[in-house]
Protein backbone atom coordinates (compact mmCIF):
# COMPACT_ATOMS: atom_id res chain seq x y z
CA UNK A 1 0.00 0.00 0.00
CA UNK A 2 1.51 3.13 -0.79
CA UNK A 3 1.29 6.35 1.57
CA UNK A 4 1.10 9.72 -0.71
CA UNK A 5 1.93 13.20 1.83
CA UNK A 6 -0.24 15.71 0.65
CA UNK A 7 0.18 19.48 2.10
CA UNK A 8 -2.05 22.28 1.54
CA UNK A 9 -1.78 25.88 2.82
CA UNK A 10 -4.46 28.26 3.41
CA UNK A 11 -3.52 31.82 3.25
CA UNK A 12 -5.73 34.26 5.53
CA UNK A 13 -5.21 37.98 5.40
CA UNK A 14 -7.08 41.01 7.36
CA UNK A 15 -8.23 44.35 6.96
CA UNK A 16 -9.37 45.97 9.63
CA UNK A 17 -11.14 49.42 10.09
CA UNK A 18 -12.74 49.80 13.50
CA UNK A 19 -15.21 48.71 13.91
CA UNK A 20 -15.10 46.12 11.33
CA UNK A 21 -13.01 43.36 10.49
CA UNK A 22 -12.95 41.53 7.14
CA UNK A 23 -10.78 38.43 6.17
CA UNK A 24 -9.98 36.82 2.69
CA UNK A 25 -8.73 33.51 2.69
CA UNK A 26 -6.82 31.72 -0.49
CA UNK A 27 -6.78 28.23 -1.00
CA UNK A 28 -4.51 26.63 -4.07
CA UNK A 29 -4.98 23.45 -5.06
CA UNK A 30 -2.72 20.41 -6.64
CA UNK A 31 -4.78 21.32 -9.72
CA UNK A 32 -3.86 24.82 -10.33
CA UNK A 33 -7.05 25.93 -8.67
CA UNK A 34 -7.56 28.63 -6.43
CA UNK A 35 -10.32 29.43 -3.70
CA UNK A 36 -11.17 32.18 -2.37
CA UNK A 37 -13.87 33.46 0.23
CA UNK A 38 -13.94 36.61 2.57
CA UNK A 39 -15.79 36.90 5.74
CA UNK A 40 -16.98 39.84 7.64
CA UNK A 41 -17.50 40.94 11.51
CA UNK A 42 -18.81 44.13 13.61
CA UNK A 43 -18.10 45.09 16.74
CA UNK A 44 -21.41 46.10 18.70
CA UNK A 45 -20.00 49.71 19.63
CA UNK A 46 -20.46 48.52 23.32
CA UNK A 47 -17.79 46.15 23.01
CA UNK A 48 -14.44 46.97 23.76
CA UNK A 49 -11.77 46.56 21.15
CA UNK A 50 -10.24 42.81 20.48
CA UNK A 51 -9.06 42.89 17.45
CA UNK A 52 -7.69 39.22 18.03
CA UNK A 53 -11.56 38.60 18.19
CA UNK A 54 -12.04 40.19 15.49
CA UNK A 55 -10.00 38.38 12.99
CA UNK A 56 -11.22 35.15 14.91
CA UNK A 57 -14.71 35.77 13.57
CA UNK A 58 -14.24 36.79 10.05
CA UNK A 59 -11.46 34.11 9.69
CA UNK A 60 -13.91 31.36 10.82
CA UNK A 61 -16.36 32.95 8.41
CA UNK A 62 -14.22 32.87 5.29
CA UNK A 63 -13.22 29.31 5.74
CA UNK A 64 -16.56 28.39 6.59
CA UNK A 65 -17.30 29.55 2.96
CA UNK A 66 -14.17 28.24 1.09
CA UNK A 67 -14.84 24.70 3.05
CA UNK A 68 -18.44 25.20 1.03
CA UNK A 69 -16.72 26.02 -2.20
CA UNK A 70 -14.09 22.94 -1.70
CA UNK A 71 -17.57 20.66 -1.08
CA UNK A 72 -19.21 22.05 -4.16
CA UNK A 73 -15.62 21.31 -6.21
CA UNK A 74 -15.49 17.96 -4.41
CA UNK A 75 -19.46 17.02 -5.39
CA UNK A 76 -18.90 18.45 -9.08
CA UNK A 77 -16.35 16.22 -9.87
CA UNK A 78 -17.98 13.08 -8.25
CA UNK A 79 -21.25 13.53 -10.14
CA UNK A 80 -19.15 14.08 -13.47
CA UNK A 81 -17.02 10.73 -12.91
CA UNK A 82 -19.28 8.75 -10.95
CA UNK A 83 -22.48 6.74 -11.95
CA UNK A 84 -23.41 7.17 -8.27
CA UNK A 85 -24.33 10.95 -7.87
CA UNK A 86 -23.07 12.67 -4.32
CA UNK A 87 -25.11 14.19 -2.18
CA UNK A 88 -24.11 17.75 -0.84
CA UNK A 89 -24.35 18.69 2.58
């Protein structure tokens, strides 16, 4: 049985202007393909600043949608090869 090491790296960057965070996140694939999503947060104006917080949020929210892009890839390709079609969550 052979054991194939497969790496990918997600790339997450910020931009923040108080009180608002957004993050875009950049996923290449083995295939030459590239994802990418963005995701947004607000601070309610009675919070105090965190921008660690922040960039938690809207980090979590951009993956959240480039996991759904990767699933939509992922389901594409199995109902193109497959006689068996996927089912998408």
């Amino acid at each position: 049985m052979t054991k194939t090491l497969v790496g990918w790296h997600i790339e997450v960057e910020f931009a923040e202007e108080a009180p608002h965070t957004a993050a875009a996140a950049l996923l290449r694939l083995p295939d030459g393909r590239e994802l990418r999503a963005r995701g947004d947060t607000s601070r309610h104006p009675a919070d105090p600043e965190q921008d660690r917080v922040g960039e938690e949020v809207a980090a979590a929210r951009a993956l959240q949608a480039l996991a759904r892009q990767l699933l939509d890839k992922a389901h594409e390709e199995i109902d193109e090869l497959g006689a068996v079609p996927s089912y998408p969550l």
